[in-house]
N, C-alpha and C. Protein backbone atom coordinates (compact mmCIF):
# COMPACT_ATOMS: atom_id res chain seq x y z
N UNK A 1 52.05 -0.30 13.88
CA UNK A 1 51.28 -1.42 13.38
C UNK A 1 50.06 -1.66 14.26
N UNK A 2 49.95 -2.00 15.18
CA UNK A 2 49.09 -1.47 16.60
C UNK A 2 47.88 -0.79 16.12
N UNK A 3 48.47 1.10 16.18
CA UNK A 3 47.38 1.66 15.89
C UNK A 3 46.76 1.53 14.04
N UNK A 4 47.42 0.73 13.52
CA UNK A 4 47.04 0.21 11.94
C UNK A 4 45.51 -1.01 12.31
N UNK A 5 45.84 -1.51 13.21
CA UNK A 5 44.98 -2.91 13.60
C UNK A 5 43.86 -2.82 14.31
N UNK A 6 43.92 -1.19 15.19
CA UNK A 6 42.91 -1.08 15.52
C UNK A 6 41.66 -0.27 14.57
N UNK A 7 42.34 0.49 13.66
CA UNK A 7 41.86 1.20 13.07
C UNK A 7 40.87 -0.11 11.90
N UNK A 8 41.65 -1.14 11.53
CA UNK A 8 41.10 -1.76 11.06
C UNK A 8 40.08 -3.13 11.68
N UNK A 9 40.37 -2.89 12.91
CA UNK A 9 39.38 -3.79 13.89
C UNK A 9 38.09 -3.06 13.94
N UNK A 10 38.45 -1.21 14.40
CA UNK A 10 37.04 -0.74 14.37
C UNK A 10 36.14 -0.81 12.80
N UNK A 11 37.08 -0.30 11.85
CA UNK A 11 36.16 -0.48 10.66
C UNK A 11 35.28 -1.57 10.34
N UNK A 12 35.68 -2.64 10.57
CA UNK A 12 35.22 -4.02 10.40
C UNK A 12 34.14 -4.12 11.16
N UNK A 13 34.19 -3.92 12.50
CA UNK A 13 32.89 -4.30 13.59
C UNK A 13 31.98 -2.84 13.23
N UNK A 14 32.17 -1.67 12.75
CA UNK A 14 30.99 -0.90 12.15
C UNK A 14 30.35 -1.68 10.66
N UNK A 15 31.24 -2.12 10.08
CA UNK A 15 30.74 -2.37 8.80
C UNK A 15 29.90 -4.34 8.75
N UNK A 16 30.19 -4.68 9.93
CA UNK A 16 29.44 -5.73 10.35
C UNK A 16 27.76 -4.83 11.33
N UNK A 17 28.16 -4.25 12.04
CA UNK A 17 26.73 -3.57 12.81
C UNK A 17 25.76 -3.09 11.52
N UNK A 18 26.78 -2.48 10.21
CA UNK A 18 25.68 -1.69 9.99
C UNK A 18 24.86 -2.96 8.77
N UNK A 19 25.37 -3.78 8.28
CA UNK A 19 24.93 -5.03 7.53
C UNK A 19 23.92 -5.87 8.31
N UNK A 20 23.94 -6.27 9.73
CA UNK A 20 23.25 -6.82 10.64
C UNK A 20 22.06 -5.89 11.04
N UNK A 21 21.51 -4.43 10.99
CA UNK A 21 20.90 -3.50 11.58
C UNK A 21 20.29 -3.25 10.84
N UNK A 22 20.46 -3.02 9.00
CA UNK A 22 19.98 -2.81 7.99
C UNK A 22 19.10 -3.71 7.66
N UNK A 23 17.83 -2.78 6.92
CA UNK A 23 16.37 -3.33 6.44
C UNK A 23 15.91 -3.20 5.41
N UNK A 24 15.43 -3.98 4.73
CA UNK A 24 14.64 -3.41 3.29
C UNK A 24 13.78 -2.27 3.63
N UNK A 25 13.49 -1.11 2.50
CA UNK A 25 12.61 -0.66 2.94
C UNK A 25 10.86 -1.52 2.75
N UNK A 26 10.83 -1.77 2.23
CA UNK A 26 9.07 -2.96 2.16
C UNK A 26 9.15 -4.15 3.14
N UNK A 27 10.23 -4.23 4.08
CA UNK A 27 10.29 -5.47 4.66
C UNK A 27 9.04 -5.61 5.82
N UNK A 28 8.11 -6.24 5.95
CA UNK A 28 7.58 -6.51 7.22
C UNK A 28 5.83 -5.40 6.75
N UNK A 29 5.98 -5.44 5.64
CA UNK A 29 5.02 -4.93 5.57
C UNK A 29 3.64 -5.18 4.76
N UNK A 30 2.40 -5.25 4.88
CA UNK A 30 1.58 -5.78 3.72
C UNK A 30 1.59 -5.57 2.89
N UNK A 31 1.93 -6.04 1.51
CA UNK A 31 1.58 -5.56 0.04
C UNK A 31 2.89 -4.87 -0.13
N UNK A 32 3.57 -4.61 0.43
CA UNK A 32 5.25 -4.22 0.44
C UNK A 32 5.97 -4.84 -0.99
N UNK A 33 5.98 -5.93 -1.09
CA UNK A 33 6.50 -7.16 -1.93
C UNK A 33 5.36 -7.87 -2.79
N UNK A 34 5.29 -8.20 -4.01
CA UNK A 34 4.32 -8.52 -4.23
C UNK A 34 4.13 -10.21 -4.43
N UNK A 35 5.44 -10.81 -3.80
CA UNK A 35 5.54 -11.91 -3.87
C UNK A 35 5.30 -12.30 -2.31
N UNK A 36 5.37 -11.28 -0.73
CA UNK A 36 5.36 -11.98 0.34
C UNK A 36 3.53 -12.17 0.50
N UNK A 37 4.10 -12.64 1.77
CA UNK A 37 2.28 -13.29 1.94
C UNK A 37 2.22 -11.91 2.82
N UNK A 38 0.47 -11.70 2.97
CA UNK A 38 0.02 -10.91 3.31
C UNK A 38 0.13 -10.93 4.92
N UNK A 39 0.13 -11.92 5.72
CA UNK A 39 0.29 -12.46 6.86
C UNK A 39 1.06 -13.77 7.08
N UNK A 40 1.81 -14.49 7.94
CA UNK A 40 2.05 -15.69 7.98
C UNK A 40 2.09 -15.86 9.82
N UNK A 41 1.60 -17.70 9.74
CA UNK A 41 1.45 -17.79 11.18
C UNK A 41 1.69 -19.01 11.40
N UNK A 42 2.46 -19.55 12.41
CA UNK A 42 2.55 -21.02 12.85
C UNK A 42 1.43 -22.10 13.90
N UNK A 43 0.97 -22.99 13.66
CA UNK A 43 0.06 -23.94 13.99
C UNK A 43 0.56 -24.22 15.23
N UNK A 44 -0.38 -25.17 15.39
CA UNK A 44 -0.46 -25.90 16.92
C UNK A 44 0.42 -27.36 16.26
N UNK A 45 0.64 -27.71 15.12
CA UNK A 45 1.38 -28.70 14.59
C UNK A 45 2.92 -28.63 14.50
N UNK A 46 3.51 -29.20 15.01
CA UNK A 46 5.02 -28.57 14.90
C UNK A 46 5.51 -28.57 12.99
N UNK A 47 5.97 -27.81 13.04
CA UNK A 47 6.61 -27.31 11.48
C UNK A 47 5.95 -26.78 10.60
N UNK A 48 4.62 -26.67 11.35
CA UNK A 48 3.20 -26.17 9.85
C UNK A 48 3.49 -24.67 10.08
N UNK A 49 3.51 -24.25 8.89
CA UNK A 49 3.23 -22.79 8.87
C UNK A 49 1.98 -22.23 7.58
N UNK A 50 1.10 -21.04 8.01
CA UNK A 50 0.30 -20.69 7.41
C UNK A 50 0.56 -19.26 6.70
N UNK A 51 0.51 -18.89 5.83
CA UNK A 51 0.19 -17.87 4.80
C UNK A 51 -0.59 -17.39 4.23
N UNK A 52 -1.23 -16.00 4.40
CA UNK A 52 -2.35 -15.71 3.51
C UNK A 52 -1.58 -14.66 2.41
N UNK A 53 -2.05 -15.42 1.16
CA UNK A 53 -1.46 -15.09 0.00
C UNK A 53 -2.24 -13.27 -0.67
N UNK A 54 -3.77 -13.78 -0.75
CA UNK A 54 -4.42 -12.96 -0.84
C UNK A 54 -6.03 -12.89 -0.30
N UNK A 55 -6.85 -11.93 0.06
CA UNK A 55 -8.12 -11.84 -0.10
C UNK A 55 -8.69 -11.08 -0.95
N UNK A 56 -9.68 -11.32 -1.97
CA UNK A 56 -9.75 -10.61 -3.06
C UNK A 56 -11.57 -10.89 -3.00
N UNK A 57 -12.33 -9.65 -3.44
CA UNK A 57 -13.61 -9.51 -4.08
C UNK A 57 -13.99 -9.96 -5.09
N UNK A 58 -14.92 -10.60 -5.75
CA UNK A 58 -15.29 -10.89 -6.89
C UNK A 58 -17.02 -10.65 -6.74
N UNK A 59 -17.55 -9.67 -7.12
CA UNK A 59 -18.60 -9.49 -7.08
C UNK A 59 -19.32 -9.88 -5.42
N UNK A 60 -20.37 -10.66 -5.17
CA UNK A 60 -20.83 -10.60 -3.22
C UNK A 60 -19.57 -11.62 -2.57
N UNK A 61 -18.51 -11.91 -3.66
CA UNK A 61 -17.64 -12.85 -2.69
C UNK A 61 -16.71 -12.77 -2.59
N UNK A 62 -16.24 -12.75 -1.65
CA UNK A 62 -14.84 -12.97 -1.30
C UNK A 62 -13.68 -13.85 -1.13
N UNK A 63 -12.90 -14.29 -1.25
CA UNK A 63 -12.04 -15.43 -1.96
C UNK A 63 -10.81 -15.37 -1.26
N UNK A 64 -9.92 -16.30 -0.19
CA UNK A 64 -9.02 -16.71 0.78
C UNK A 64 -8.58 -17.12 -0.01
N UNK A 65 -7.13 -16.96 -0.35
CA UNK A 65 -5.84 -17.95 -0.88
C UNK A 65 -4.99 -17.55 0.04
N UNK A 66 -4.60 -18.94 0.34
CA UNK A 66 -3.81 -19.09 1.49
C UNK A 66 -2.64 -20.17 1.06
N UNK A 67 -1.26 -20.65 2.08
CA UNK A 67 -0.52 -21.73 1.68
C UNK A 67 -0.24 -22.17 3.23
N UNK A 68 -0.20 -23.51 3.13
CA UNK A 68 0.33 -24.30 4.34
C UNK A 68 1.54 -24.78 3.57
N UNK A 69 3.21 -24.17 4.84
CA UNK A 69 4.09 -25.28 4.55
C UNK A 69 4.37 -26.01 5.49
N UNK A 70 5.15 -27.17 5.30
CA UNK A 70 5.58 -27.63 6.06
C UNK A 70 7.39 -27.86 5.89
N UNK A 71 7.72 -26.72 7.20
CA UNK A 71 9.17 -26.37 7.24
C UNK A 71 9.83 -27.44 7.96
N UNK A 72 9.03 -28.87 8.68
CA UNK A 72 9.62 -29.52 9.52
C UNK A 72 10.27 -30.60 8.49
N UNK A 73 10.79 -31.38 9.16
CA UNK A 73 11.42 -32.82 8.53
C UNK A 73 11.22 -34.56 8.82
N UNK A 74 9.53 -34.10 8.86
CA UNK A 74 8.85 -35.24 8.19
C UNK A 74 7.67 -34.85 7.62
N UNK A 75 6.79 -35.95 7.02
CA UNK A 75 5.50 -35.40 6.46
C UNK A 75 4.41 -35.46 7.58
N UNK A 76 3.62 -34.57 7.05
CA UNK A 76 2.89 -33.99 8.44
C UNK A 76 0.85 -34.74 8.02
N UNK A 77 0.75 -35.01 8.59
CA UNK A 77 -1.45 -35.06 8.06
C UNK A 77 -1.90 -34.13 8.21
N UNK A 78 -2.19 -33.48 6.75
CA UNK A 78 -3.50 -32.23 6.80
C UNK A 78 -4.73 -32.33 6.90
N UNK A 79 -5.40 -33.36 5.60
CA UNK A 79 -6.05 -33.79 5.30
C UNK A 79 -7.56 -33.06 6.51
N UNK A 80 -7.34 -33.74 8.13
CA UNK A 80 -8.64 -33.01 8.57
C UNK A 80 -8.36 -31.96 9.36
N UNK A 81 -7.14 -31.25 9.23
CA UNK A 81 -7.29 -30.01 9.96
C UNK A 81 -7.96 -28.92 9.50
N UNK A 82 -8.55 -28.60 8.63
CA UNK A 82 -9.27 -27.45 8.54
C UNK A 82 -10.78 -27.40 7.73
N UNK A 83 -11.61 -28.66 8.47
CA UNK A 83 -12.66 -29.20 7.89
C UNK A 83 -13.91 -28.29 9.30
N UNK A 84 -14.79 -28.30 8.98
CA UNK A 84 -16.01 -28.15 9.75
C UNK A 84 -15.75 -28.72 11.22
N UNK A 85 -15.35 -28.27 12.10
CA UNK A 85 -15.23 -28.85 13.58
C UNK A 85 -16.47 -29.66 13.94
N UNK A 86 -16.23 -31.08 14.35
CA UNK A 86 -17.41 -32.18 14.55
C UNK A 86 -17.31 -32.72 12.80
N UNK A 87 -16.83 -32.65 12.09
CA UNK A 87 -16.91 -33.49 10.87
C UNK A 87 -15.46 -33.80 10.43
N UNK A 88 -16.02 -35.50 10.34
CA UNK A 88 -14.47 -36.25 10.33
C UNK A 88 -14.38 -36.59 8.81
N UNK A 89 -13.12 -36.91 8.34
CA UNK A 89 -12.85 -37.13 7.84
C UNK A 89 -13.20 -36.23 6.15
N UNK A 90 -13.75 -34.57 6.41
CA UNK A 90 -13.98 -33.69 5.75
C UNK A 90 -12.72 -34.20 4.88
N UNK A 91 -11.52 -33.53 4.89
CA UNK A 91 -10.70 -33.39 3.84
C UNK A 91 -10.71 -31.92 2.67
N UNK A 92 -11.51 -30.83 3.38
CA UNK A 92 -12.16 -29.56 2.86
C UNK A 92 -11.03 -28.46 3.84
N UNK A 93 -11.51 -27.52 3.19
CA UNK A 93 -11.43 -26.10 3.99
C UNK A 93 -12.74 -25.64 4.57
N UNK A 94 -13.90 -26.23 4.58
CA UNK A 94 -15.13 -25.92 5.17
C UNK A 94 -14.76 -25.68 6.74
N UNK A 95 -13.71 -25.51 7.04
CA UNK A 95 -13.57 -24.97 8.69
C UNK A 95 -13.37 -23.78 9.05
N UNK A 96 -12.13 -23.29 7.74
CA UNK A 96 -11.93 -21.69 7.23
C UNK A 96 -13.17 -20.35 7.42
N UNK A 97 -12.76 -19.34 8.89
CA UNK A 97 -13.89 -18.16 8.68
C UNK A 97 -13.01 -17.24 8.74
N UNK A 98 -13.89 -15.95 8.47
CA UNK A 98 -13.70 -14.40 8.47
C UNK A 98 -14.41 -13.87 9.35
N UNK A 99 -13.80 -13.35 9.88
CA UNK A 99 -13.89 -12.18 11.12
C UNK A 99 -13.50 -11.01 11.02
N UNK A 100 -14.68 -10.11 10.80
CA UNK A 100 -14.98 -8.85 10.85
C UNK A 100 -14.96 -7.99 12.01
N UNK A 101 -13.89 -7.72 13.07
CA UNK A 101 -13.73 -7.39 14.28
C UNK A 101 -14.69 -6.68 14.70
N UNK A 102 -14.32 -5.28 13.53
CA UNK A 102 -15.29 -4.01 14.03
C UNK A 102 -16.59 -3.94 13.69
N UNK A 103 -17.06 -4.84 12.80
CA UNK A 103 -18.81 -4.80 13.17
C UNK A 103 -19.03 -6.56 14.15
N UNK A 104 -17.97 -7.04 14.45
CA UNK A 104 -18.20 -8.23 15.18
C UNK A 104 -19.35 -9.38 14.39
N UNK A 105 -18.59 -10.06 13.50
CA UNK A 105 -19.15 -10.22 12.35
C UNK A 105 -18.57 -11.71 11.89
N UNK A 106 -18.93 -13.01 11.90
CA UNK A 106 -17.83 -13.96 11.24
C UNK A 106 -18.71 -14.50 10.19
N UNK A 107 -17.86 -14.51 8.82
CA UNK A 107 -18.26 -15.06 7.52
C UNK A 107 -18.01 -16.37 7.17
N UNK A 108 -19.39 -17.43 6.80
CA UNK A 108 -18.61 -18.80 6.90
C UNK A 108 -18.45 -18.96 5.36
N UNK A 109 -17.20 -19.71 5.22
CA UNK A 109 -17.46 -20.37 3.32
C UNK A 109 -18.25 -20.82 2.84
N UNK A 110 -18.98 -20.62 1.79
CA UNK A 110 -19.76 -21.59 1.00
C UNK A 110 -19.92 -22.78 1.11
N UNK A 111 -20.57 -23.78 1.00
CA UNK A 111 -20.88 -24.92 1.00
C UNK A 111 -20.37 -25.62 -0.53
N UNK A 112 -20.77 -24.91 -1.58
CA UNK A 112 -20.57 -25.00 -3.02
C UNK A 112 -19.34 -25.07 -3.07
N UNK A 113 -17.86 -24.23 -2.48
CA UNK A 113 -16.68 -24.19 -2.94
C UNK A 113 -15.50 -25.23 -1.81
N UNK A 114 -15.89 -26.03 -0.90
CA UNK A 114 -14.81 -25.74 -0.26
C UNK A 114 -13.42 -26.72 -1.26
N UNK A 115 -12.35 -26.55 -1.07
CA UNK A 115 -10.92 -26.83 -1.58
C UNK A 115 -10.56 -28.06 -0.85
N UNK A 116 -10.55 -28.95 -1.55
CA UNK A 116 -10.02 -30.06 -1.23
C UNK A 116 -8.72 -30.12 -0.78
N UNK A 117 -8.25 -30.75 0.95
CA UNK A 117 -7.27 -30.19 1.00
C UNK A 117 -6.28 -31.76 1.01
N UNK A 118 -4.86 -32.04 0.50
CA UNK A 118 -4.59 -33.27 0.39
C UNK A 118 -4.27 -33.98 2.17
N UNK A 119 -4.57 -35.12 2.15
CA UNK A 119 -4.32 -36.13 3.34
C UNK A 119 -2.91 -35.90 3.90
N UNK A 120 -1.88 -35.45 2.63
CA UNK A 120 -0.08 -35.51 3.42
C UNK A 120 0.29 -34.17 3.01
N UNK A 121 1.41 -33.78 3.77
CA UNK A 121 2.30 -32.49 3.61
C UNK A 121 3.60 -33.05 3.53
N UNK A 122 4.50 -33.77 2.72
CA UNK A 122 5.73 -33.72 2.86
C UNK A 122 6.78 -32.32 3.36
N UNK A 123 8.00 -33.09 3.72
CA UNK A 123 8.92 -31.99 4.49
C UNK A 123 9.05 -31.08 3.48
N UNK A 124 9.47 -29.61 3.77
CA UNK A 124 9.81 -28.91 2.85
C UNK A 124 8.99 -28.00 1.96
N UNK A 125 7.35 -29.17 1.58
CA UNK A 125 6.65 -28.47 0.60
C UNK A 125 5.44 -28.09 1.24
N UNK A 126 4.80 -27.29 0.34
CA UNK A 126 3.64 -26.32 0.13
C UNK A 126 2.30 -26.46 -0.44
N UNK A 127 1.28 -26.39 -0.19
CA UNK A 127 0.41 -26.51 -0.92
C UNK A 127 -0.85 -25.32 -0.05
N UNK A 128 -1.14 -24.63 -1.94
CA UNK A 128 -1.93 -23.37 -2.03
C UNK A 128 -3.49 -24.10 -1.96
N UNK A 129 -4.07 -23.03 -0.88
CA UNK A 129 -5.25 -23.71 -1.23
C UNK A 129 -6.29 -22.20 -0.98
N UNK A 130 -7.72 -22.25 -1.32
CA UNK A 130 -8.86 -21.28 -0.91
C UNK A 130 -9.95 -21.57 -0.63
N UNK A 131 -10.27 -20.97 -0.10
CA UNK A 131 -11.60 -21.11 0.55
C UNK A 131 -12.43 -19.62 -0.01
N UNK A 132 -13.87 -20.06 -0.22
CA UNK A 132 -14.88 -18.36 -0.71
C UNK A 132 -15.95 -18.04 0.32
N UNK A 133 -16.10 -16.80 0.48
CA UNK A 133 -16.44 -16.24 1.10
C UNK A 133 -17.94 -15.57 1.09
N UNK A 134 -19.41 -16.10 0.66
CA UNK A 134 -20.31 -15.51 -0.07
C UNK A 134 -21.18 -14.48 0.99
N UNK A 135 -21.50 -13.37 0.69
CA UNK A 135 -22.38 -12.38 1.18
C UNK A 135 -21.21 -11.03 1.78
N UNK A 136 -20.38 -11.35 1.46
CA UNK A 136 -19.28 -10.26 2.51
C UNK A 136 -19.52 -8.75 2.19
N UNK A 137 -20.38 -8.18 2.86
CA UNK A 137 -20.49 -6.89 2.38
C UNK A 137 -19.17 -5.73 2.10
N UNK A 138 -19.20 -4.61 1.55
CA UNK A 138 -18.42 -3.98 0.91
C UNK A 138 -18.14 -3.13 2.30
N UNK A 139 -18.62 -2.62 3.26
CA UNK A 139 -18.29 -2.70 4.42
C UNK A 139 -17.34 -3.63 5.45
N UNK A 140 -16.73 -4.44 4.91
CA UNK A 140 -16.45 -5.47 5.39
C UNK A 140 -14.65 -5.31 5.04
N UNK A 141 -14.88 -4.08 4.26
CA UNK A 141 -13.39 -4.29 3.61
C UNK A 141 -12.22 -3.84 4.51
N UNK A 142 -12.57 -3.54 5.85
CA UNK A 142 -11.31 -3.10 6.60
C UNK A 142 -10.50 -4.39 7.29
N UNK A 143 -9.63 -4.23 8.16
CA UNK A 143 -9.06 -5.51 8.77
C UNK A 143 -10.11 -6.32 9.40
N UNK A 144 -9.57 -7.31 8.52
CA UNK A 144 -10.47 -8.95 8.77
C UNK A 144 -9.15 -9.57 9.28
N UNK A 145 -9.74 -11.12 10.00
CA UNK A 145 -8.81 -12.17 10.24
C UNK A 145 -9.21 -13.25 9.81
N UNK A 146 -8.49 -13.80 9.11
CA UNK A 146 -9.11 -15.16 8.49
C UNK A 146 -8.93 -16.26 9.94
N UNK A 147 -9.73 -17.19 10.41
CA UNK A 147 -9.35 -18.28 11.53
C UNK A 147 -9.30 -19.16 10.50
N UNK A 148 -8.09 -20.26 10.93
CA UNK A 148 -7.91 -21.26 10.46
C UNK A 148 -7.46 -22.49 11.63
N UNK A 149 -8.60 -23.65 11.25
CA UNK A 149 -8.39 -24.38 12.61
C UNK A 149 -6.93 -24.90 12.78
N UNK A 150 -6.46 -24.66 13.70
CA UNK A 150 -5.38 -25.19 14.33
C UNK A 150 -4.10 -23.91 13.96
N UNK A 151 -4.56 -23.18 13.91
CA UNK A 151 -3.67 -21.88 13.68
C UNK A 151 -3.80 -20.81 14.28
N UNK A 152 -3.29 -19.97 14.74
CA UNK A 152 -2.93 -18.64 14.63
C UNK A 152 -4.23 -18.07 14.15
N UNK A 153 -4.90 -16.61 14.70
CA UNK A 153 -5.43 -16.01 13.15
C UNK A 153 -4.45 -15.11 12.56
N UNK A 154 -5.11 -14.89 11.58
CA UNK A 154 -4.39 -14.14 10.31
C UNK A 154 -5.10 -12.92 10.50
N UNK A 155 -4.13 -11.95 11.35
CA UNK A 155 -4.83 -10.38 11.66
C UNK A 155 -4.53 -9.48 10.48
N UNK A 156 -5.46 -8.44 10.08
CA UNK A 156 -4.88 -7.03 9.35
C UNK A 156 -5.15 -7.64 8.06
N UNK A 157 -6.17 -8.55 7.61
CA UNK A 157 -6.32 -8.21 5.95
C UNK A 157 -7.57 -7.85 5.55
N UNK A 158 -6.82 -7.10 4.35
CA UNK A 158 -7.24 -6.33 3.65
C UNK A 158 -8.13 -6.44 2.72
N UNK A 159 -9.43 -6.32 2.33
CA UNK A 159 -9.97 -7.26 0.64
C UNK A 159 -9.77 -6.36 -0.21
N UNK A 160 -9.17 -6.97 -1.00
CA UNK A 160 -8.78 -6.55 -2.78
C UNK A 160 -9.56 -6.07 -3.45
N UNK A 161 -9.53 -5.43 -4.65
CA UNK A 161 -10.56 -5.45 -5.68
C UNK A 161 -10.35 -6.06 -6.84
């Protein structure tokens, strides 16, 4: 009975290693999934987290969709974190740039588009927002980082077509 128990002790702790060790193959990767975000990064805000959903071309512009959640458990103020640094009470994404590493290069948003971003983040939820990108040359299409104030940047994206 003994050697019955061990035999079934070892099976168990392999068949736990190999469940714990195992990976998707698309896991951790860009464009892998067509539902993960392209990047995600946590703030200087406790519980905010950032996502870039997509960057995509549309003729000279380029177009940031991104999501802020908030994973903590209260509601958080967005409203002026990602407005024009020195301008209060923006309530925009006019703070949102692109950075072009390898020609050392940063793209500011339009003036015309920025995304109104709301004043609260309740616990739990999400809200998609973008910012555009005008003049971004077609050169431009290798790894960019989007900066977003009070975040992380968002390294390794890619623009769409």
């Amino acid at each position: 009975m003994t050697g019955f128990l061990a035999v079934l002790l070892t099976l168990a702790v392999a068949l736990l290693l190999g469940a714990c060790t195992g990976k998707k193959k698309d896991e951790g990767r860009a464009g892998g999934n067509s539902s993960a975000p392209l990047a995600s990064v946590r703030g200087d805000v406790p519980g905010l987290v950032l996502s870039a959903g997509s960057l995509k071309r549309d003729g000279g512009n380029v177009t940031l969709r991104f999501t802020i959640t908030n994973q903590g458990s209260n509601n958080v103020t967005i409203g002026d974190l990602l407005g024009k640094p020195g301008t209060a009470n923006s309530h925009d994404t006019g703070g949102v740039t692109l950075y072009d590493g390898a020609n050392r290069k940063r793209y500011l948003p339009s003036d015309q588009t920025p995304t109104t971003v709301p004043l609260g983040l309740d616990a739990g939820k999400s809200v998609e927002l973008t910012t555009t990108f005008p003049g971004v040359p077609d050169s431009a299409g290798g790894d960019l980082s989007a900066l977003v104030p009070h975040f992380a940047p968002l390294d390794g994206l890619k623009v769409q077509s």
